[in-house]
C-alpha atoms as a PDB file:
ATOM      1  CA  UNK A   1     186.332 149.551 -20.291  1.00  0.00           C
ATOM      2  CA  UNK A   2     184.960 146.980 -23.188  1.00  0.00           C
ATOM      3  CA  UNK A   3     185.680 143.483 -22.037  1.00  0.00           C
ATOM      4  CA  UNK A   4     187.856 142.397 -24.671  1.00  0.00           C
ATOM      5  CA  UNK A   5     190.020 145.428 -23.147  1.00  0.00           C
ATOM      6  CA  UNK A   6     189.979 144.551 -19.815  1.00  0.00           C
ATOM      7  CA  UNK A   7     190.839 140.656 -20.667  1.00  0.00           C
ATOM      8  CA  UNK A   8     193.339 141.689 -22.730  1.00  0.00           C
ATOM      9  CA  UNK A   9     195.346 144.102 -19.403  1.00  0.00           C
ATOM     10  CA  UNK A  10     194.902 141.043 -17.733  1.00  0.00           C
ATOM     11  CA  UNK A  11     197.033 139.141 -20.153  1.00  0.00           C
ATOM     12  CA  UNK A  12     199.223 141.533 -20.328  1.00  0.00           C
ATOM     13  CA  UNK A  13     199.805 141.891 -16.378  1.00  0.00           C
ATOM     14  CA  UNK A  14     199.579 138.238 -15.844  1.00  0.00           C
ATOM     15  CA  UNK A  15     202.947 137.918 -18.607  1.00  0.00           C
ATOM     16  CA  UNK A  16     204.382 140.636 -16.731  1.00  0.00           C
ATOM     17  CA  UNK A  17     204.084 138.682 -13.882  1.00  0.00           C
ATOM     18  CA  UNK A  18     205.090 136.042 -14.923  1.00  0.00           C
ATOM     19  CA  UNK A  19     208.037 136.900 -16.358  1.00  0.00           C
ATOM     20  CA  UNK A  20     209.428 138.982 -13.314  1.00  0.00           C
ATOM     21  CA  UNK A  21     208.724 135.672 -11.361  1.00  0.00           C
ATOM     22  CA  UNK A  22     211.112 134.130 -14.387  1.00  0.00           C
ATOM     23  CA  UNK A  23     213.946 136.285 -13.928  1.00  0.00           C
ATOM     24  CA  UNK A  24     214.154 136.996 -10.479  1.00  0.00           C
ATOM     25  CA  UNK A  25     213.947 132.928 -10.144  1.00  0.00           C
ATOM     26  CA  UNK A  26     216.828 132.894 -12.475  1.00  0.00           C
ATOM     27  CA  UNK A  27     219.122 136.045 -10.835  1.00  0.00           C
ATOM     28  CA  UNK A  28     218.598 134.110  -7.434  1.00  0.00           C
ATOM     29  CA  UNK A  29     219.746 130.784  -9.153  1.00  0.00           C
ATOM     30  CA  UNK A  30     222.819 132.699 -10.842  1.00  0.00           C
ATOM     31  CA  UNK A  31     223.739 134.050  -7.140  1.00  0.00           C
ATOM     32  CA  UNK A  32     223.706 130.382  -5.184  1.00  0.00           C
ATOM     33  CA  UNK A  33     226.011 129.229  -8.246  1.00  0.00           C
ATOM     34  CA  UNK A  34     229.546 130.999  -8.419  1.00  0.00           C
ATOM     35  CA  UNK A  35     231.876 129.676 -10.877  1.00  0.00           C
ATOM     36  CA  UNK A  36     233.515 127.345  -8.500  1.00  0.00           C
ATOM     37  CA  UNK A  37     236.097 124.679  -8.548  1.00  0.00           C
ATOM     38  CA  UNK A  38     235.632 121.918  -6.126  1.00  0.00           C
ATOM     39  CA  UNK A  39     238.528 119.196  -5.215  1.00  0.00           C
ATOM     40  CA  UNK A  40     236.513 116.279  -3.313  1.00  0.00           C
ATOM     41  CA  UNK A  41     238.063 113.115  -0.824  1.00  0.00           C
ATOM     42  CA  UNK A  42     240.858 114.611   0.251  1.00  0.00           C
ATOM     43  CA  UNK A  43     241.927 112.852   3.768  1.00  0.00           C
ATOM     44  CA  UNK A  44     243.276 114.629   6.796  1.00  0.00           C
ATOM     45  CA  UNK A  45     243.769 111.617   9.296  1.00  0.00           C
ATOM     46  CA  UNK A  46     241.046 108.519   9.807  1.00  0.00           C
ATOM     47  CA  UNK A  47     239.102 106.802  12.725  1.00  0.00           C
ATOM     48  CA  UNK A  48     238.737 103.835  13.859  1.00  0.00           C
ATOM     49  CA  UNK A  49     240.021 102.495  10.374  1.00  0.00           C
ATOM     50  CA  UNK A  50     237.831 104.680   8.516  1.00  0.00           C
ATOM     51  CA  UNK A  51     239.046 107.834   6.260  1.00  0.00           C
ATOM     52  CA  UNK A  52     238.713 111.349   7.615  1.00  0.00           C
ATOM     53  CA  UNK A  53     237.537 113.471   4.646  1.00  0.00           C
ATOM     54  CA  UNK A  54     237.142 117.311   3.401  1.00  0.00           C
ATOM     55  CA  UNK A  55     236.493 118.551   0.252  1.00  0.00           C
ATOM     56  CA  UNK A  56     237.936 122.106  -1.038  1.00  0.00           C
ATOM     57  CA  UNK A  57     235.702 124.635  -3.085  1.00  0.00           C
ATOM     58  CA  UNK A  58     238.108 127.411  -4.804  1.00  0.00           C
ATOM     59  CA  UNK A  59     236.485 130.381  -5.529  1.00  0.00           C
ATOM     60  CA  UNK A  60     236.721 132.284  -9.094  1.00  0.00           C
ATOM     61  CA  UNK A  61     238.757 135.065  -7.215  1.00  0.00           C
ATOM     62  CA  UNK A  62     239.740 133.881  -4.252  1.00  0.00           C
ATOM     63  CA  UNK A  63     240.798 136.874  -1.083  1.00  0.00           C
ATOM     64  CA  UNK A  64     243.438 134.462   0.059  1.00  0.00           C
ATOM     65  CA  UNK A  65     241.500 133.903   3.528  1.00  0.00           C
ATOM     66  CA  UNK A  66     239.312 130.336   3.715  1.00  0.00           C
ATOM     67  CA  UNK A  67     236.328 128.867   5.494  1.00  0.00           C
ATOM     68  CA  UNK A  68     235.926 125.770   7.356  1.00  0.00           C
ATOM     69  CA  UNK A  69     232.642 124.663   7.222  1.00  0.00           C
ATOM     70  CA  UNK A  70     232.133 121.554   9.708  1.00  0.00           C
ATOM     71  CA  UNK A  71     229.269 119.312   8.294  1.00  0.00           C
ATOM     72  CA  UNK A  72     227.798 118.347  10.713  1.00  0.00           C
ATOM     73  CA  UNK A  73     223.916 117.297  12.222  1.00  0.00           C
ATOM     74  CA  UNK A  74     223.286 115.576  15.602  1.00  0.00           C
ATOM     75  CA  UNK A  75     227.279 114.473  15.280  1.00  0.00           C
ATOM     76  CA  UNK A  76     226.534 112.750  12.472  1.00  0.00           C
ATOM     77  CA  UNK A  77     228.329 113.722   8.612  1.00  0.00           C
ATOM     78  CA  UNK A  78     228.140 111.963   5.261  1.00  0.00           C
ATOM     79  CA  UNK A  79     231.560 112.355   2.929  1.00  0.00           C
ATOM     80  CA  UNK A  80     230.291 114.213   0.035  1.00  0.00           C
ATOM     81  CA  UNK A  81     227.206 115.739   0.848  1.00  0.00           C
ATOM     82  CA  UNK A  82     228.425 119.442   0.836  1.00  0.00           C
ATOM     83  CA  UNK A  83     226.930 121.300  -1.885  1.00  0.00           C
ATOM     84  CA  UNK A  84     228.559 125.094  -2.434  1.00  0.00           C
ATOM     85  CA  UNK A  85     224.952 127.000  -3.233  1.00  0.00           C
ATOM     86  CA  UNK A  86     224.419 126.605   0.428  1.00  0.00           C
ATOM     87  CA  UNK A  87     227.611 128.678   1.127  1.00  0.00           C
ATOM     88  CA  UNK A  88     227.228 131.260  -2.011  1.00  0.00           C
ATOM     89  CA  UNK A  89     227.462 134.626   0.007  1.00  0.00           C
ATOM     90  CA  UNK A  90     231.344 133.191   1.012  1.00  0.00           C
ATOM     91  CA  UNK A  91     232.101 131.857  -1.998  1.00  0.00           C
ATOM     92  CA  UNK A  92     231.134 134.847  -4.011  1.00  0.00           C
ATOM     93  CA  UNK A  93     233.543 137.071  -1.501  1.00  0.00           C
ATOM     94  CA  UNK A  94     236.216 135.073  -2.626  1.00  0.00           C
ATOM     95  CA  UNK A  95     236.344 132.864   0.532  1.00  0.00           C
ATOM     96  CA  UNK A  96     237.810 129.437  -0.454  1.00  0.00           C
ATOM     97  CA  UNK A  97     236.089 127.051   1.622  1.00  0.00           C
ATOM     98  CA  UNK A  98     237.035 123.632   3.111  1.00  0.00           C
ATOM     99  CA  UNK A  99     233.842 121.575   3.714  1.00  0.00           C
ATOM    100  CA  UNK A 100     234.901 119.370   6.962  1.00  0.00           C
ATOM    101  CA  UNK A 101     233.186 115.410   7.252  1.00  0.00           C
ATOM    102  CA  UNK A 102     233.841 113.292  10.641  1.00  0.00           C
ATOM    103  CA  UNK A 103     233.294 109.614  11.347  1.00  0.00           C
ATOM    104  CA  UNK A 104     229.433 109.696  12.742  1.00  0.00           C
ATOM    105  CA  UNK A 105     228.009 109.433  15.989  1.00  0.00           C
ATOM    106  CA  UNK A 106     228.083 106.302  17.861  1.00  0.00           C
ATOM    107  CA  UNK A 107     230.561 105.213  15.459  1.00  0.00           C
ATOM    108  CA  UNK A 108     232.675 107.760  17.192  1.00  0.00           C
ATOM    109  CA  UNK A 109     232.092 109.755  20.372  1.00  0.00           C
ATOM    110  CA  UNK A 110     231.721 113.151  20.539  1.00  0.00           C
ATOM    111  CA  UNK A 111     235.123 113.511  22.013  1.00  0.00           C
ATOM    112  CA  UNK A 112     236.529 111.873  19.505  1.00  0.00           C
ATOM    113  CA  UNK A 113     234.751 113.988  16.908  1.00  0.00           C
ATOM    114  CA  UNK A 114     236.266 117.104  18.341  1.00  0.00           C
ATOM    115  CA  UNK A 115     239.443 115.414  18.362  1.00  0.00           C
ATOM    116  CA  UNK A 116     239.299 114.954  14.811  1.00  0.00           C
ATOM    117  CA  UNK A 117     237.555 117.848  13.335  1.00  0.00           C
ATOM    118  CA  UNK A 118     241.022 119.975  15.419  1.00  0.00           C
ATOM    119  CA  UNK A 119     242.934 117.512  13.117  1.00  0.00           C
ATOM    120  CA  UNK A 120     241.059 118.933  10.322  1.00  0.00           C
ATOM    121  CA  UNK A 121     241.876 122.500  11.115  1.00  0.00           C
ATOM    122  CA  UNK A 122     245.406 121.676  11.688  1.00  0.00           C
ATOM    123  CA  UNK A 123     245.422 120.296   8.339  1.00  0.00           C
ATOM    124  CA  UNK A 124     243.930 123.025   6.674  1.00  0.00           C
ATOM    125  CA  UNK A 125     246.080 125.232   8.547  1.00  0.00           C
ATOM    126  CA  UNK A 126     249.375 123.381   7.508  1.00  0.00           C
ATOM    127  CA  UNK A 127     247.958 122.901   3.962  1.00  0.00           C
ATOM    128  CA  UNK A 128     245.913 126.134   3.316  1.00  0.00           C
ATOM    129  CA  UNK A 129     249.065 128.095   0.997  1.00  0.00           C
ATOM    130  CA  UNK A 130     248.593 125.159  -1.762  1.00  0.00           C
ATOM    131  CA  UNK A 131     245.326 126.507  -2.055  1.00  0.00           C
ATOM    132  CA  UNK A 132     245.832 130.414  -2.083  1.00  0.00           C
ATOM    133  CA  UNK A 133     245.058 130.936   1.332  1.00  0.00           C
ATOM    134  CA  UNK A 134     246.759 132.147   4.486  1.00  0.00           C
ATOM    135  CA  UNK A 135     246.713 129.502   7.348  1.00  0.00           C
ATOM    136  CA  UNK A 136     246.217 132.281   9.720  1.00  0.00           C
ATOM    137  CA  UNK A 137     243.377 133.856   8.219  1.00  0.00           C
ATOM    138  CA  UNK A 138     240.820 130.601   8.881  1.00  0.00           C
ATOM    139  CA  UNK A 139     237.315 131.259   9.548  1.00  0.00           C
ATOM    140  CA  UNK A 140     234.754 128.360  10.637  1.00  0.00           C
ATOM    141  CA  UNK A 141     231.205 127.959  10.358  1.00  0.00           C
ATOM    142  CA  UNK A 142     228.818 125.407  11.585  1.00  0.00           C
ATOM    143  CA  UNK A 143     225.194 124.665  12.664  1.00  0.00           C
ATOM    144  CA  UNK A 144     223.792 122.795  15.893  1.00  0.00           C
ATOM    145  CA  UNK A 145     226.266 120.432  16.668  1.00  0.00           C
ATOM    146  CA  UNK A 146     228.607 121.636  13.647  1.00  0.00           C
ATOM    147  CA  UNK A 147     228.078 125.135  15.846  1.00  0.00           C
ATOM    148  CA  UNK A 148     228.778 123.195  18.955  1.00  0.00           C
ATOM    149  CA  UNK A 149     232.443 121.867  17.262  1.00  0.00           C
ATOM    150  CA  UNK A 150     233.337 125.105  16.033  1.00  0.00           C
ATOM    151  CA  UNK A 151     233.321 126.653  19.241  1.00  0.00           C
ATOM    152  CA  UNK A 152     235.073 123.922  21.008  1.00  0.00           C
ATOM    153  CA  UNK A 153     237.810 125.431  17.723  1.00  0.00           C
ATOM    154  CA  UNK A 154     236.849 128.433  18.390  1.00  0.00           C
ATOM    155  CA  UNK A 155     237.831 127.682  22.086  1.00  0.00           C
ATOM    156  CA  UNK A 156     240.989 125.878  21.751  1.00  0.00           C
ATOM    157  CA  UNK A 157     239.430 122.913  23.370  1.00  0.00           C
ATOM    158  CA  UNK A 158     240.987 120.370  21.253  1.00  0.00           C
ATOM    159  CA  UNK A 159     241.848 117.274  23.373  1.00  0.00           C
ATOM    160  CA  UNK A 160     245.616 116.326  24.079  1.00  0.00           C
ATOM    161  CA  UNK A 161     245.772 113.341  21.775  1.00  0.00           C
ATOM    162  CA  UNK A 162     244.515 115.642  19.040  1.00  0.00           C
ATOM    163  CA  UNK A 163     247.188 114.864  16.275  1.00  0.00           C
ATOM    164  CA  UNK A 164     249.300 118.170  15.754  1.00  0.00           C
ATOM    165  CA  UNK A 165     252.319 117.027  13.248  1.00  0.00           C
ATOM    166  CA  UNK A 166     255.415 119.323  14.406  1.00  0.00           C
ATOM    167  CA  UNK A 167     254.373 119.726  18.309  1.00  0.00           C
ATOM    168  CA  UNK A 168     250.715 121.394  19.523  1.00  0.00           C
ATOM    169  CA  UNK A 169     248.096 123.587  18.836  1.00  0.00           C
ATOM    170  CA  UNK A 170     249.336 127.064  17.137  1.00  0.00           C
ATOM    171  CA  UNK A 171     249.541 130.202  20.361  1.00  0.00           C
ATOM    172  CA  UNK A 172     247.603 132.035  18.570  1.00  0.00           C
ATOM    173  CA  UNK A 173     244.680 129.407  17.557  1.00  0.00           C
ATOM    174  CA  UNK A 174     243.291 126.953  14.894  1.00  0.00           C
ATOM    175  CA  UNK A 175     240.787 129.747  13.655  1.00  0.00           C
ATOM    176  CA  UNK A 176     241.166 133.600  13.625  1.00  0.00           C
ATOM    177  CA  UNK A 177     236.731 133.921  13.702  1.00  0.00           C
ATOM    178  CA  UNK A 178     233.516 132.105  13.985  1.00  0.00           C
ATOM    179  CA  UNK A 179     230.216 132.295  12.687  1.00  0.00           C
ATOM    180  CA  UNK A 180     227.692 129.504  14.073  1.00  0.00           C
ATOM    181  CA  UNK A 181     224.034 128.805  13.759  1.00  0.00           C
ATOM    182  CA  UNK A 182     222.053 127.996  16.888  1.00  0.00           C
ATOM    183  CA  UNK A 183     225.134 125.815  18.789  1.00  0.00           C
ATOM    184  CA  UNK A 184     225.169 123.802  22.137  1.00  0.00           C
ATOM    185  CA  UNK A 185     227.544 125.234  24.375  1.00  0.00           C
ATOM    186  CA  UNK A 186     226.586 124.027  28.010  1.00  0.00           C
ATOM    187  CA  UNK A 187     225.826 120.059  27.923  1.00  0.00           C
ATOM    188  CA  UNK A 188     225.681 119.803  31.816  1.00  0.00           C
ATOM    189  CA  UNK A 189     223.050 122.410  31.787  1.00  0.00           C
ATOM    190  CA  UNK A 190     220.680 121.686  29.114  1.00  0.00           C
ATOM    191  CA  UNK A 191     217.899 123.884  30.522  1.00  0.00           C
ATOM    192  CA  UNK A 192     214.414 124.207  28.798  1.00  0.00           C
ATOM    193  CA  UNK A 193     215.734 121.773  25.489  1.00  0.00           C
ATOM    194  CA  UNK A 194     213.748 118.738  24.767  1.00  0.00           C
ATOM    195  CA  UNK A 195     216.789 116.384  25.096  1.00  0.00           C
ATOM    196  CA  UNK A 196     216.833 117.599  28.669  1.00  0.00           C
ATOM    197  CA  UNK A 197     215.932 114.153  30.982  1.00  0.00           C
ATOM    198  CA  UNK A 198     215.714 116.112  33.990  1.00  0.00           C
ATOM    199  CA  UNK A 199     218.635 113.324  35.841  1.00  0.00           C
ATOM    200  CA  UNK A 200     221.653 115.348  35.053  1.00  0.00           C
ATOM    201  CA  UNK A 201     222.870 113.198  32.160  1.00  0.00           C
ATOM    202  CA  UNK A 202     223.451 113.587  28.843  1.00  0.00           C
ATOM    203  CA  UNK A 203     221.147 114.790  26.092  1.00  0.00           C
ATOM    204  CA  UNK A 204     218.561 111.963  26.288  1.00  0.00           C
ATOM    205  CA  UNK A 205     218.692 110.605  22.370  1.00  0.00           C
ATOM    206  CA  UNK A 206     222.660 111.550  22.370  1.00  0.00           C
ATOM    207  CA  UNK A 207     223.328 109.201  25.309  1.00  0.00           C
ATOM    208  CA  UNK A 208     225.682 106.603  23.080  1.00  0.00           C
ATOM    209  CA  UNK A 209     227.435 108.970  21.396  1.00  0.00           C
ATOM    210  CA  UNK A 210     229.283 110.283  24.239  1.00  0.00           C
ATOM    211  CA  UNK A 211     230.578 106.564  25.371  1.00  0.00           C
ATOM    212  CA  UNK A 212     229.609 103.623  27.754  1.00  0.00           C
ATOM    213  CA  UNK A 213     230.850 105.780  30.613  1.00  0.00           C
ATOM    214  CA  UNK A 214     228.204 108.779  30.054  1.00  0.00           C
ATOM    215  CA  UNK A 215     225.416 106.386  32.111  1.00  0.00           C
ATOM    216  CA  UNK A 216     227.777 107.491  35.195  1.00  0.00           C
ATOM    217  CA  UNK A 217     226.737 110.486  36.086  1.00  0.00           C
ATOM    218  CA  UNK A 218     230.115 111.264  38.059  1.00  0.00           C
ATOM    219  CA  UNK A 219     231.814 110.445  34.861  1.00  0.00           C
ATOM    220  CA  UNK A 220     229.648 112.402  32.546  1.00  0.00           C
ATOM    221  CA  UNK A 221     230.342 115.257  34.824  1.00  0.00           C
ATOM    222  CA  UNK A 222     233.860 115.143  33.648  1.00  0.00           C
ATOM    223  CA  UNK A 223     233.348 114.648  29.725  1.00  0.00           C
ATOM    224  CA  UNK A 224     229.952 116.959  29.748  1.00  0.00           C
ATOM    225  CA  UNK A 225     232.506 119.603  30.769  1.00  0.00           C
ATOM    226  CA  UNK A 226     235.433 118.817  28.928  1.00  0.00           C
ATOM    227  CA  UNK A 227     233.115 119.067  25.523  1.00  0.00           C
ATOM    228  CA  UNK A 228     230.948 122.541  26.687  1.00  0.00           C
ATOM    229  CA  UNK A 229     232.816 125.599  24.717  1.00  0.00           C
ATOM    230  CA  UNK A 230     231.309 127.421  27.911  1.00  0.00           C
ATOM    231  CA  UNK A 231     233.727 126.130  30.152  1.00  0.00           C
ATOM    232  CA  UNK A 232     236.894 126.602  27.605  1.00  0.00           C
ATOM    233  CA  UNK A 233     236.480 130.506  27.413  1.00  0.00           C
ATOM    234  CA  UNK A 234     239.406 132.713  28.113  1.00  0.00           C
ATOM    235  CA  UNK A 235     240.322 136.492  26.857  1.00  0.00           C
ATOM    236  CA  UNK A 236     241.921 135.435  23.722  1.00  0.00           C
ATOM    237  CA  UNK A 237     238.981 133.868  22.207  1.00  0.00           C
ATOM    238  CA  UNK A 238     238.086 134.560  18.219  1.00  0.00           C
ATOM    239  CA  UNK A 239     235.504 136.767  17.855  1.00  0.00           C
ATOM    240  CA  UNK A 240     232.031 134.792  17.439  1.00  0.00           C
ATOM    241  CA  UNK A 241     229.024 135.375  16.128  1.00  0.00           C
ATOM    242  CA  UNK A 242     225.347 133.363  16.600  1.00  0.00           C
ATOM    243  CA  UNK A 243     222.364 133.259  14.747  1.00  0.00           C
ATOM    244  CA  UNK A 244     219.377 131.849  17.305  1.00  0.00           C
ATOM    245  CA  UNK A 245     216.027 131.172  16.958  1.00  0.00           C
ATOM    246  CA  UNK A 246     214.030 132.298  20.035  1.00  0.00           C
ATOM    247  CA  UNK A 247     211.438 129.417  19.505  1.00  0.00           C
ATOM    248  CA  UNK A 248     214.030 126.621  19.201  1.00  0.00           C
ATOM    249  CA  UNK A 249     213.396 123.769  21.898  1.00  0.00           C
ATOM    250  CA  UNK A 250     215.621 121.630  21.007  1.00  0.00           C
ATOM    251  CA  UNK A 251     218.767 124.136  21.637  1.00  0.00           C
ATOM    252  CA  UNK A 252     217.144 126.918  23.583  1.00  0.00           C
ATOM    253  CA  UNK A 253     218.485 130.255  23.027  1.00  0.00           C
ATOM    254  CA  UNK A 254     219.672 130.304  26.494  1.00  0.00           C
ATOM    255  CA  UNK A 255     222.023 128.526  25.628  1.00  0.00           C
ATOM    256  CA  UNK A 256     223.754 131.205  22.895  1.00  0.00           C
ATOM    257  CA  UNK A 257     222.743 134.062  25.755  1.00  0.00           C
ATOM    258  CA  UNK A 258     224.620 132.132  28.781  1.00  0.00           C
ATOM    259  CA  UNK A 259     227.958 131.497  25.911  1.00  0.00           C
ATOM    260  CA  UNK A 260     227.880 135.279  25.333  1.00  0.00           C
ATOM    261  CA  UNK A 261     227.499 136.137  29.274  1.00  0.00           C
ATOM    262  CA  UNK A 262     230.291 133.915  30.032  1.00  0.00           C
ATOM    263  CA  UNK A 263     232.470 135.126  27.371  1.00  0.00           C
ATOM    264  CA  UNK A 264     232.119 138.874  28.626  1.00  0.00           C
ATOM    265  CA  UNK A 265     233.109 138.197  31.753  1.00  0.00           C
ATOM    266  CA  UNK A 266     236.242 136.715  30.113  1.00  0.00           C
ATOM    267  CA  UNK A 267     236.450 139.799  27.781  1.00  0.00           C
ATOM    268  CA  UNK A 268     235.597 137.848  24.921  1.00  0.00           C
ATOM    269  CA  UNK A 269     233.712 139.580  21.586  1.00  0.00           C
ATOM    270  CA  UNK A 270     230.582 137.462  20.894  1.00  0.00           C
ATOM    271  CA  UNK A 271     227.406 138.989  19.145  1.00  0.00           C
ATOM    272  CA  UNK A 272     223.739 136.865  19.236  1.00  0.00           C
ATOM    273  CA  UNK A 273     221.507 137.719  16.458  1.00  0.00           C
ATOM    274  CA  UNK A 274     218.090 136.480  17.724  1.00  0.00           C
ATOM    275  CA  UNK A 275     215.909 135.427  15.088  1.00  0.00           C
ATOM    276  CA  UNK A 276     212.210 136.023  16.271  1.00  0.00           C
ATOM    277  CA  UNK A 277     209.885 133.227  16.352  1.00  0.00           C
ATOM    278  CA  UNK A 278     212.351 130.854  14.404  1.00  0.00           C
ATOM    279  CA  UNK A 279     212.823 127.279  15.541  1.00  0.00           C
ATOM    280  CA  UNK A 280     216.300 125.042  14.892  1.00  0.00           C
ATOM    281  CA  UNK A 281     216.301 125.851  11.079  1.00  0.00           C
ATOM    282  CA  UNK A 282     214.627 128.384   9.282  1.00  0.00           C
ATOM    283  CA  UNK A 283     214.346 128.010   5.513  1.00  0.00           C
ATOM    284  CA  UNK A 284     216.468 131.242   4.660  1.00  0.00           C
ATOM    285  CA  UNK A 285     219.003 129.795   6.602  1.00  0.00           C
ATOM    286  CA  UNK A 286     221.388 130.168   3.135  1.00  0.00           C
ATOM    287  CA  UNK A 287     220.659 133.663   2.518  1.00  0.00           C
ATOM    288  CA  UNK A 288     221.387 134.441   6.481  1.00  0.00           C
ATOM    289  CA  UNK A 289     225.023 132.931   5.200  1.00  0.00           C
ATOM    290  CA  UNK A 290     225.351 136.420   4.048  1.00  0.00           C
ATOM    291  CA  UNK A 291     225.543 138.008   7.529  1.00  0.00           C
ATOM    292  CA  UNK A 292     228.424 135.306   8.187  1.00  0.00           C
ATOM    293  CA  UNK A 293     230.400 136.413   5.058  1.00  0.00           C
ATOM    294  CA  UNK A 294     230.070 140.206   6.536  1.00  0.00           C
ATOM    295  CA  UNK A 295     231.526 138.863   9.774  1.00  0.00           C
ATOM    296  CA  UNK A 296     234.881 137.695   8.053  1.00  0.00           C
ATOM    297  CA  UNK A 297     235.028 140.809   6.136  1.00  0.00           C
ATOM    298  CA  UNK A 298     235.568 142.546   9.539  1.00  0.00           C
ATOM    299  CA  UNK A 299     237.755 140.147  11.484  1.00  0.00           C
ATOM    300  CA  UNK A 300     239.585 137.627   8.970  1.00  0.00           C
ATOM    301  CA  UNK A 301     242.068 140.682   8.173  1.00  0.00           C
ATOM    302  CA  UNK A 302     243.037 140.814   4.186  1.00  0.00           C
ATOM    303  CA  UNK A 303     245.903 138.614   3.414  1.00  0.00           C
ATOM    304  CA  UNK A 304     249.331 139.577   2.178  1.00  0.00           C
ATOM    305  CA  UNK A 305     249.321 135.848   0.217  1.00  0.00           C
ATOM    306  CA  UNK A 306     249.330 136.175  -3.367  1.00  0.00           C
ATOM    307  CA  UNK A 307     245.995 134.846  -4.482  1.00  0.00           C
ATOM    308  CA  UNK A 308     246.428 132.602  -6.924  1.00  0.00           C
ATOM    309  CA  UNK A 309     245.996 129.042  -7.624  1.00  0.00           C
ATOM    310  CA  UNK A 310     245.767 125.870  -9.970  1.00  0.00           C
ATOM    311  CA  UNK A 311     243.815 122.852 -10.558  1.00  0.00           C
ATOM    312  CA  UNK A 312     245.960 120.258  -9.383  1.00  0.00           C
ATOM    313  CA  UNK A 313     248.499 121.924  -7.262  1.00  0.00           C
ATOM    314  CA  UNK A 314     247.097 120.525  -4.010  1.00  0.00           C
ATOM    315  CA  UNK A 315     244.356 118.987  -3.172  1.00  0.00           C
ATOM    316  CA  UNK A 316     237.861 145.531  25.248  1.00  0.00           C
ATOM    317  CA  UNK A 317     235.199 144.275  23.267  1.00  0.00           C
ATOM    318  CA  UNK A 318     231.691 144.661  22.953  1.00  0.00           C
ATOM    319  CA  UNK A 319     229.041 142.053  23.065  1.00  0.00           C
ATOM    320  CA  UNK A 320     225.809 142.283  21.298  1.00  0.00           C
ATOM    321  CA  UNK A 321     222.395 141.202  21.732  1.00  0.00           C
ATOM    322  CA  UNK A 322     220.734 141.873  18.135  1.00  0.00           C
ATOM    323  CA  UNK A 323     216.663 140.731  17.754  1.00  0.00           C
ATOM    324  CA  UNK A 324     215.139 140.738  13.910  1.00  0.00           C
END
């Protein structure tokens, strides 16, 4: 081959390239960014004189089943912050989602959070029909300690002065399934994590945000239980499903493995997806948002709701250990 003919293939393969880099880059882009109409600020309740917030993302054709998505980190959530590429797979399935924000960590205790974020679901609940979806058809989907407060939902763990307009919490549950990335469910027994002190206490950086009386270790006995999904199991629980890194230290998979032991014994449905060699985060987190939106498929049954909806209107079961 003459070397202006071999420069030249290598022109031509490098523009090939090149421009399957281009478009891929750009089909990926289109999927994270469904035509989607997003209502922001609306409040459900507030704390400690501060507004309680979620904001609403509507689908282009909505299923008439929604998504709660707590956001959450380390108890801690910023008003506003929810962006909808990160929940694309959903979204594109036509699941409207409600993007959940709490008053953060120390500000508020952990058992005040779960107080508030069952507020949230009750208000979503109550509310969901001005937005095209059945109240009864609620998923919810969170990550470490958003994964921690879904399944205290998931659960029915909400505390007794959880605000429930019209009496309590619904017989058959706040949320009909759960999808959860790498979630605390056992804070007495905090195992191999890094936040484990070895005195029996709390979480070692967490310590404040579970209140002054979490130094007693009698006392944090009593709220350590009261806000561990482990010890709120019972036969009736939503189907769950965890994605767990098998490398994470700071929420050991144990912890996901014990939850789904537990919750057999009960006769609860949970399936672990253990994701090999993957820490707390992975950076295809999003696209694993996918396997979440397959979940609802299966056990958010289709609604009988007419799906439609206007700017403006409102604001025995098996239990799975999967590796990959």
């Amino acid at each position: 081959m003459k070397p202006n003919q071999w420069l030249h293939g290598i022109v031509r393969t490098t523009i090939f390239v090149l421009a399957l880099v281009v478009s891929l880059a750009g089909l990926v882009g289109l999927y994270f960014s469904p035509p989607t109409h997003c209502v922001r600020g609306l409040v459900y309740g507030q704390r400690h004189g501060q507004p309680l917030t979620l904001d609403v993302a509507v689908p282009q054709a909505p299923n008439g089943r929604g998504v709660l998505v707590l956001m959450s980190g380390s108890w801690k959530s910023r008003p506003g912050s929810f962006q909808p590429w990160v929940v694309a797979p959903l979204l594109r399935r036509g699941y409207t989602v409600f993007a959940v924000y709490h008053v953060p960590q120390p500000q508020a205790t952990v058992m005040e959070i779960v107080e508030d974020v069952c507020r949230a679901a009750w208000f979503v609940r109550q509310r969901a029909s001005e937005y095209g979806v059945d109240g009864r058809r609620l998923g919810v989907v969170g990550g470490s300690s958003g994964g921690h407060l879904a399944l205290m939902l998931a659960t029915g763990a909400c505390p007794e002065g959880a605000a429930f307009s019209g009496g309590s919490a619904p017989s058959d549950g706040l949320v009909a399934a759960v999808a959860v990335f790498f979630p605390v469910t056992d804070l007495l027994n905090l195992g191999a994590s890094t936040e484990n002190a070895g005195d029996g206490g709390p979480p070692r950086n967490f310590v404040r945000a579970f209140g002054p009386g979490a130094t007693n270790l009698a006392e944090w006995r009593v709220i350590g239980r009261a806000v561990s999904p482990i010890y709120h199991l019972h036969p009736q629980v939503a189907p769950i499903l965890i994605l767990h890194g098998d490398a994470d230290t700071l929420v050991p998979l144990e912890q996901s493995l014990r939850f789904q032991a537990e919750a057999r014994r009960h006769g609860g449905h949970v399936e672990v997806v253990v994701k090999r060699g993957k820490k707390h985060g992975w950076w295809t987190l999003p696209w694993d948002v996918r396997r979440f939106a397959d979940w609802f498929d299966r056990h958010l049954e289709p609604s009988g709701l007419r799906h439609s909806w206007r700017p403006g209107v409102g604001r025995g079961r098996s239990n799975r250990v999967r590796l990959q």
